[in-house]
Protein backbone atom coordinates (compact mmCIF):
# COMPACT_ATOMS: atom_id res chain seq x y z
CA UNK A 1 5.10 5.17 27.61
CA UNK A 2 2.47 2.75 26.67
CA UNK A 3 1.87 2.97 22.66
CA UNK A 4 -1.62 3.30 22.95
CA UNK A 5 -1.71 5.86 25.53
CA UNK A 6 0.70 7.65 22.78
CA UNK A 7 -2.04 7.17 19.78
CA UNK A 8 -4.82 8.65 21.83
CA UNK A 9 -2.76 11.46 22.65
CA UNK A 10 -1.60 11.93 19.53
CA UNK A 11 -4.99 11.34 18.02
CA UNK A 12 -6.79 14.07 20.92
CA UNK A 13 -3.85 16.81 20.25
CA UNK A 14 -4.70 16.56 15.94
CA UNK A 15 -8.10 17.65 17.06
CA UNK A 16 -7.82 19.99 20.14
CA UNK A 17 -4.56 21.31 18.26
CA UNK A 18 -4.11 21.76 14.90
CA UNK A 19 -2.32 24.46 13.93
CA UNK A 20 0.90 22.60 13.88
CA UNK A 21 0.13 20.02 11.77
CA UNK A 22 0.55 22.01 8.04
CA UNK A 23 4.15 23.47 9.44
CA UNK A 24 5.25 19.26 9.87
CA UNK A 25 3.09 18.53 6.93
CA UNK A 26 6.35 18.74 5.21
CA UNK A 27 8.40 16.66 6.94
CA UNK A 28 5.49 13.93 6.71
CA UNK A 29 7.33 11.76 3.83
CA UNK A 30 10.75 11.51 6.08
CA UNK A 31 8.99 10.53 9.29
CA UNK A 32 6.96 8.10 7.30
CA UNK A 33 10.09 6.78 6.08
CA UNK A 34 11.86 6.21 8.96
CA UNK A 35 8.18 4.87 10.32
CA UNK A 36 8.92 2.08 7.89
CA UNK A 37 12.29 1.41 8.21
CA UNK A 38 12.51 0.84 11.91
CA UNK A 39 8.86 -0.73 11.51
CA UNK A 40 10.33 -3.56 8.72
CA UNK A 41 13.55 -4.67 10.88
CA UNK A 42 11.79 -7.52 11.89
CA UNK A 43 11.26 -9.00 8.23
CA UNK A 44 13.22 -11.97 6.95
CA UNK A 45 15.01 -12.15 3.87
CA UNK A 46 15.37 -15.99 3.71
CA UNK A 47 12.55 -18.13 2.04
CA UNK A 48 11.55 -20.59 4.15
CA UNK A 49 7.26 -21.21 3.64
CA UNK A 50 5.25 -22.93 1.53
CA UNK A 51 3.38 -21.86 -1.55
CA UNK A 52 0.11 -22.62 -0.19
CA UNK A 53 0.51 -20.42 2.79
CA UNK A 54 1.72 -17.24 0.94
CA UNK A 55 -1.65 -17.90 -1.54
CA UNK A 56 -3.47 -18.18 1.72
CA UNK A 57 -1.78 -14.55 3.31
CA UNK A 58 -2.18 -13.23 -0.61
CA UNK A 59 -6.26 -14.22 -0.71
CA UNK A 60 -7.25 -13.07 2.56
CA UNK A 61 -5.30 -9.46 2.49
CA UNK A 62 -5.68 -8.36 -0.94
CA UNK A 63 -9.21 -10.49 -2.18
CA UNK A 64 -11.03 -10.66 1.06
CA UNK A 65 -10.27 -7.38 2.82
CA UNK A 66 -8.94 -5.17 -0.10
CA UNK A 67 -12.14 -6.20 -2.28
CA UNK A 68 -14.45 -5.85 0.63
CA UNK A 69 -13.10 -1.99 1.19
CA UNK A 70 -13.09 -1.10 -2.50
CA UNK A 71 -16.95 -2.64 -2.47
CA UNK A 72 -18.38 -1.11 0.44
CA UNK A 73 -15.91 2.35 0.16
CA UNK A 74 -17.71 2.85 -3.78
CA UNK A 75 -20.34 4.31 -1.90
CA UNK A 76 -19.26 6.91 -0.43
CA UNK A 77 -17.95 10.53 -1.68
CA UNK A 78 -14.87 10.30 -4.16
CA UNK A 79 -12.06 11.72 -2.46
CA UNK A 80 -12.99 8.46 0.20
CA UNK A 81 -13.28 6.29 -1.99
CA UNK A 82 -9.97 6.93 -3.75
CA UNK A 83 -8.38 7.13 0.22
CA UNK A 84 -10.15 3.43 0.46
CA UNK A 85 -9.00 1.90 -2.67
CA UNK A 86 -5.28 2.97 -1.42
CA UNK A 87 -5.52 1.25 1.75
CA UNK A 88 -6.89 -2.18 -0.43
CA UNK A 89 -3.38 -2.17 -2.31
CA UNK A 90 -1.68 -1.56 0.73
CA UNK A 91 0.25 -4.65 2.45
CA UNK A 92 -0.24 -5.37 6.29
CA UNK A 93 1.27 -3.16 8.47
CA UNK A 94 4.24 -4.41 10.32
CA UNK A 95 2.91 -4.49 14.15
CA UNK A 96 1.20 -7.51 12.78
CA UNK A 97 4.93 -9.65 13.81
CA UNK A 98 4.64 -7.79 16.89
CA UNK A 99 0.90 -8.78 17.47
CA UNK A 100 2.04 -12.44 16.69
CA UNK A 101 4.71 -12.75 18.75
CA UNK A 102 2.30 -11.43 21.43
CA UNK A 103 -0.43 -13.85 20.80
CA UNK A 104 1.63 -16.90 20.36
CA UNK A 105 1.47 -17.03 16.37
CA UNK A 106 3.07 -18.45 14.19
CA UNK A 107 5.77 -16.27 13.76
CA UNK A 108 7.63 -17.67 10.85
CA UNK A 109 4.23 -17.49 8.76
CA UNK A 110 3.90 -13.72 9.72
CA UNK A 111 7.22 -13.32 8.89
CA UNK A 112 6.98 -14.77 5.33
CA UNK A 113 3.94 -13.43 4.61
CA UNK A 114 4.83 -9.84 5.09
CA UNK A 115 7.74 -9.72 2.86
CA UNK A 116 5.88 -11.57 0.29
CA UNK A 117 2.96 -9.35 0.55
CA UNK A 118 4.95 -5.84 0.35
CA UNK A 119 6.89 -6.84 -2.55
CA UNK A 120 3.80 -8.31 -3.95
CA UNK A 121 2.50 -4.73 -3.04
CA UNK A 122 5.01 -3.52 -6.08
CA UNK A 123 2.45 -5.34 -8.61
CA UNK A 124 -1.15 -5.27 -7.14
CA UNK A 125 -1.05 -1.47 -5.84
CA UNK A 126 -0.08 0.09 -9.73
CA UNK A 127 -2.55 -2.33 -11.39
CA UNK A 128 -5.14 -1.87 -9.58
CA UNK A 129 -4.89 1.93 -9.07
CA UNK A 130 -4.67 2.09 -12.90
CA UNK A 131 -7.98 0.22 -13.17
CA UNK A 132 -9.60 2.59 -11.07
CA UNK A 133 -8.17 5.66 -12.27
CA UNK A 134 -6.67 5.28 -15.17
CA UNK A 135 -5.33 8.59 -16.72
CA UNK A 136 -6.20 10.67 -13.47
CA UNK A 137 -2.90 9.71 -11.27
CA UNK A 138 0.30 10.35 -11.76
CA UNK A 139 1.74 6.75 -11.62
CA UNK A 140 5.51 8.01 -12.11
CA UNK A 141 5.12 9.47 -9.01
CA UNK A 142 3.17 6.90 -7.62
CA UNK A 143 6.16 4.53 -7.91
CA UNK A 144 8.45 6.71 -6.83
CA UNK A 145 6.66 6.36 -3.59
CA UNK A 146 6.40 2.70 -3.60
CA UNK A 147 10.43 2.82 -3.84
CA UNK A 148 10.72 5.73 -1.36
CA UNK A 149 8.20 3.97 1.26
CA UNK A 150 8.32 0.59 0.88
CA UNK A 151 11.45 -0.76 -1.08
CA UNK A 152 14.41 1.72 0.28
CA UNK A 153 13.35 1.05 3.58
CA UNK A 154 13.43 -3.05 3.11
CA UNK A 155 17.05 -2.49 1.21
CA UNK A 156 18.31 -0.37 4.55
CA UNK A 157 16.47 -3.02 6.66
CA UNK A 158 18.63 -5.51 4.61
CA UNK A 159 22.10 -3.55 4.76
CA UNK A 160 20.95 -2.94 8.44
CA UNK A 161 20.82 -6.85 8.93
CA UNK A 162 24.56 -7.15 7.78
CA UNK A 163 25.96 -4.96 10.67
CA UNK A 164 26.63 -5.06 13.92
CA UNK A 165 24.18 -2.45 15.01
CA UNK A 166 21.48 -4.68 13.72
CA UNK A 167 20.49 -6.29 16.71
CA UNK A 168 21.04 -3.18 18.96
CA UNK A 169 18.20 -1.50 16.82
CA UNK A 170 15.98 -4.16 16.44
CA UNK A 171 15.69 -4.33 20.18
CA UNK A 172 14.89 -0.63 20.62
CA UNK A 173 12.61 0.12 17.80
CA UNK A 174 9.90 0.08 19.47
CA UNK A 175 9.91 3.78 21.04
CA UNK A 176 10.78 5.06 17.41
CA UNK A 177 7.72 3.39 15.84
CA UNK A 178 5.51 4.66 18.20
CA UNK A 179 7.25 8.26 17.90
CA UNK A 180 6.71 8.28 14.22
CA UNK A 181 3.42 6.52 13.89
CA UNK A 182 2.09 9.23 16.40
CA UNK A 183 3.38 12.02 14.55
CA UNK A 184 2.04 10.67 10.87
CA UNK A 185 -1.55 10.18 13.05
CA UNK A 186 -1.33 13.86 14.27
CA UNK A 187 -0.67 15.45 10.96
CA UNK A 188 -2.92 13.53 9.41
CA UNK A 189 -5.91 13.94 11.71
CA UNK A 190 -4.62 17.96 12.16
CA UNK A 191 -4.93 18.53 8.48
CA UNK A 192 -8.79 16.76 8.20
CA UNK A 193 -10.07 18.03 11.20
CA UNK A 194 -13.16 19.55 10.28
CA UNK A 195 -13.71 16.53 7.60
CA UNK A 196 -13.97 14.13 10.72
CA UNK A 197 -17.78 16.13 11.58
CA UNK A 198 -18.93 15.50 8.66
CA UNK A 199 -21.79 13.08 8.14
CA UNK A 200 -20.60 11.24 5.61
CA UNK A 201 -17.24 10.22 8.00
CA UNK A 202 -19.83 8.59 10.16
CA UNK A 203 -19.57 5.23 7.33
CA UNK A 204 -15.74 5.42 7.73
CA UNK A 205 -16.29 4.64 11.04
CA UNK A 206 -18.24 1.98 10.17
CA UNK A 207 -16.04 0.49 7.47
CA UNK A 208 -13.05 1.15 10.04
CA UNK A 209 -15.47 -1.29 12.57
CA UNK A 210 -16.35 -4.02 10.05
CA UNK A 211 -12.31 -4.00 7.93
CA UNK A 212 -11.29 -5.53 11.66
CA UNK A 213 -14.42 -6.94 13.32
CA UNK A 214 -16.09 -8.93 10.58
CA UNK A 215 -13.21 -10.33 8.62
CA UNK A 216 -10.90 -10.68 11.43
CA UNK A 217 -13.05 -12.80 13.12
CA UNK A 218 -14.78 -14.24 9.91
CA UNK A 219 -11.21 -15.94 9.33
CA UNK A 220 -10.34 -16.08 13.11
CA UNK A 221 -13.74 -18.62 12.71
CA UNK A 222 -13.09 -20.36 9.70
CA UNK A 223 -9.43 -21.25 10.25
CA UNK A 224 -10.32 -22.99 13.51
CA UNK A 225 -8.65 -25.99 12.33
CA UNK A 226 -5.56 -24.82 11.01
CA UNK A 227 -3.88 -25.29 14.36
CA UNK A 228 -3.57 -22.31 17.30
CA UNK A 229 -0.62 -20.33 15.45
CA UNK A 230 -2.02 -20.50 11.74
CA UNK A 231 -5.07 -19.22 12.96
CA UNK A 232 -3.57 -16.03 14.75
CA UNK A 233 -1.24 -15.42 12.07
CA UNK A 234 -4.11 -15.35 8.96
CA UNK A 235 -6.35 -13.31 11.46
CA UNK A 236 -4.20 -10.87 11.76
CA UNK A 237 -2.93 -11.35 7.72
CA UNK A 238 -6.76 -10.91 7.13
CA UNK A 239 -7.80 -7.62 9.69
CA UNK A 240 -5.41 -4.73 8.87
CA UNK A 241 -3.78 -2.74 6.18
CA UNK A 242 -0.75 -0.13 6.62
CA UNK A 243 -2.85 2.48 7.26
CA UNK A 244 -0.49 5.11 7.92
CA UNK A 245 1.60 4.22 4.40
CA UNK A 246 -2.11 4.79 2.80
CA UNK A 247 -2.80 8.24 4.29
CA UNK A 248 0.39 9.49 3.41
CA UNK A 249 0.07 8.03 0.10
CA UNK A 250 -3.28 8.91 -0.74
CA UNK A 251 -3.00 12.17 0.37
CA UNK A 252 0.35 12.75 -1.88
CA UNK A 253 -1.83 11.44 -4.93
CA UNK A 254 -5.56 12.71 -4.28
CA UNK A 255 -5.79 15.59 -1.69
CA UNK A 256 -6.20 15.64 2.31
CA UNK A 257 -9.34 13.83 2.23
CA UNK A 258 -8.35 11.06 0.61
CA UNK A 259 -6.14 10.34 4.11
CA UNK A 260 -8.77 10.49 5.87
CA UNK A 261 -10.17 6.99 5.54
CA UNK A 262 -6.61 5.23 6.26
CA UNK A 263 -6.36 7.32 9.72
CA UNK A 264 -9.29 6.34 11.11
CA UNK A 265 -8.88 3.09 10.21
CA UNK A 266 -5.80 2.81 12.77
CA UNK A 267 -7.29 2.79 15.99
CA UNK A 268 -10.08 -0.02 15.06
CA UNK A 269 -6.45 -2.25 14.54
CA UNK A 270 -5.60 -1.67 17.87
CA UNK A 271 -9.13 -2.15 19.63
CA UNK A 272 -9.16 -5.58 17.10
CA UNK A 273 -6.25 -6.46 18.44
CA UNK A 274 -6.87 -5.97 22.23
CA UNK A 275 -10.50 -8.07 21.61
CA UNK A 276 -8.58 -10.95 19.87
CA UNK A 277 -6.18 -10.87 23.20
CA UNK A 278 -8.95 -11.36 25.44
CA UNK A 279 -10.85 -13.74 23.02
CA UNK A 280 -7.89 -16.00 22.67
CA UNK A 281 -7.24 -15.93 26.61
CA UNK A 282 -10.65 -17.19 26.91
CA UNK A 283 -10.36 -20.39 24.91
């Protein structure tokens, strides 16, 4: 089934049908985990980049878009604004390899950049959380989910590599990512269903709009002379966040509407993507 067909079903059932999400609500770290595992068996674990291009991937995901969220999200209410300052820390998701693959990208760059950025994730996310917060999260348990979420799933991805069953799975992930990312979208949209009509969820809608539209094609602009598969590759660096690691996250550490933010966040990604397709088909 197509994945976005999936999303919007998943998305519709959280709000016609919510009962079911606080039963799964318990199960949400393990299907987040395997979200991540099967979602990282595309990352490398060779260095093969230069420095300049990992500063580049570094400035536009954590400077540009995480400081443009954390400005325009200290606006709003405070159980947001923690939910936003989550999804600054957070790396790019992993669809962005699949997105530049699709596009033509450069895929090596994408590659690089995304295991450099989630283990750079380890020292930006607990800094800058602490800044914010200070005394107010728990930050043992805080890394403990960094480990559980982002660095036991790139050691399995890692072991994974060193079998035989490697390439199998890599070649069928697909369906699980989908599977999982659905099922993290309707708990997550179940358990803030009556936060989405509020008024003040109108600006995360907006935010959601300008995270993708304006940088994404800010940098999608000013790279224009980087070459055809730099450009893709920082655009998509530049327009997205793991959104679904942040909800779960920020919901473990502040409260169900702190995940609010991160969900709907997702499906301006995909629309993003789906403009850039038809933008770069066009030129």
């Amino acid at each position: 089934m197509d994945k976005r067909l999936c999303f919007l079903i998943a998305m519709l059932v959280g709000f016609v049908f919510p009962d079911f999400s606080p039963y799964l609500m318990k199960y949400i770290r393990f299907f987040l985990v395997l979200l991540m595992y099967f979602s990282l068996l595309d990352l490398t674990f060779t260095w093969d980049t230069s420095a300049k291009d990992m500063a580049t991937a570094f400035f536009l995901n954590y400077v540009v878009l995480g400081g443009f969220l954390i400005i325009v999200g200290s606006f709003l209410d405070t159980a947001y604004f923690q939910g936003i300052v989550i999804m600054a820390v957070m790396p790019p998701p992993a669809a962005v390899l699949s997105f530049t693959y699709f596009l033509g990208g450069d895929l090596k760059l994408s590659l690089m950049s995304e295991s450099f950025l989630y283990l750079m994730s380890f020292l930006i996310a607990p800094l800058v959380i602490f800044l914010f917060f200070g005394e107010r999260v728990d930050y043992i348990d805080f890394l403990k989910m960094l480990i559980e979420f982002i660095l036991a799933p790139i050691l399995l991805v890692y072991l994974t590599s060193k079998t035989r069953i490697y390439i199998p799975l890599k070649k069928r992930k697909d369906p699980l990512v989908t599977l999982f990312l659905s099922l993290t979208m309707y708990i997550m949209i179940g358990i803030n269903r009556s936060d989405f009509f509020m008024s003040e969820s109108f600006y995360l809608f907006i935010i959601g709009f300008l995270k993708s539209f304006l940088i994404g094609f800010a940098t999608f602009y000013l790279f224009k002379n980087a070459g055809v598969q730099k450009r893709i590759s920082y655009t998509l660096i530049s327009a997205s966040k793991n959104y679904a690691l942040a909800a779960v996250i920020a919901l473990k550490l502040f409260g169900t509407r702190a995940g609010l933010p991160p969900i709907i966040a997702i499906p301006f990604d995909l629309i993003f993507f789906f403009t850039l397709t038809v933008l770069i088909k066009k030129q």
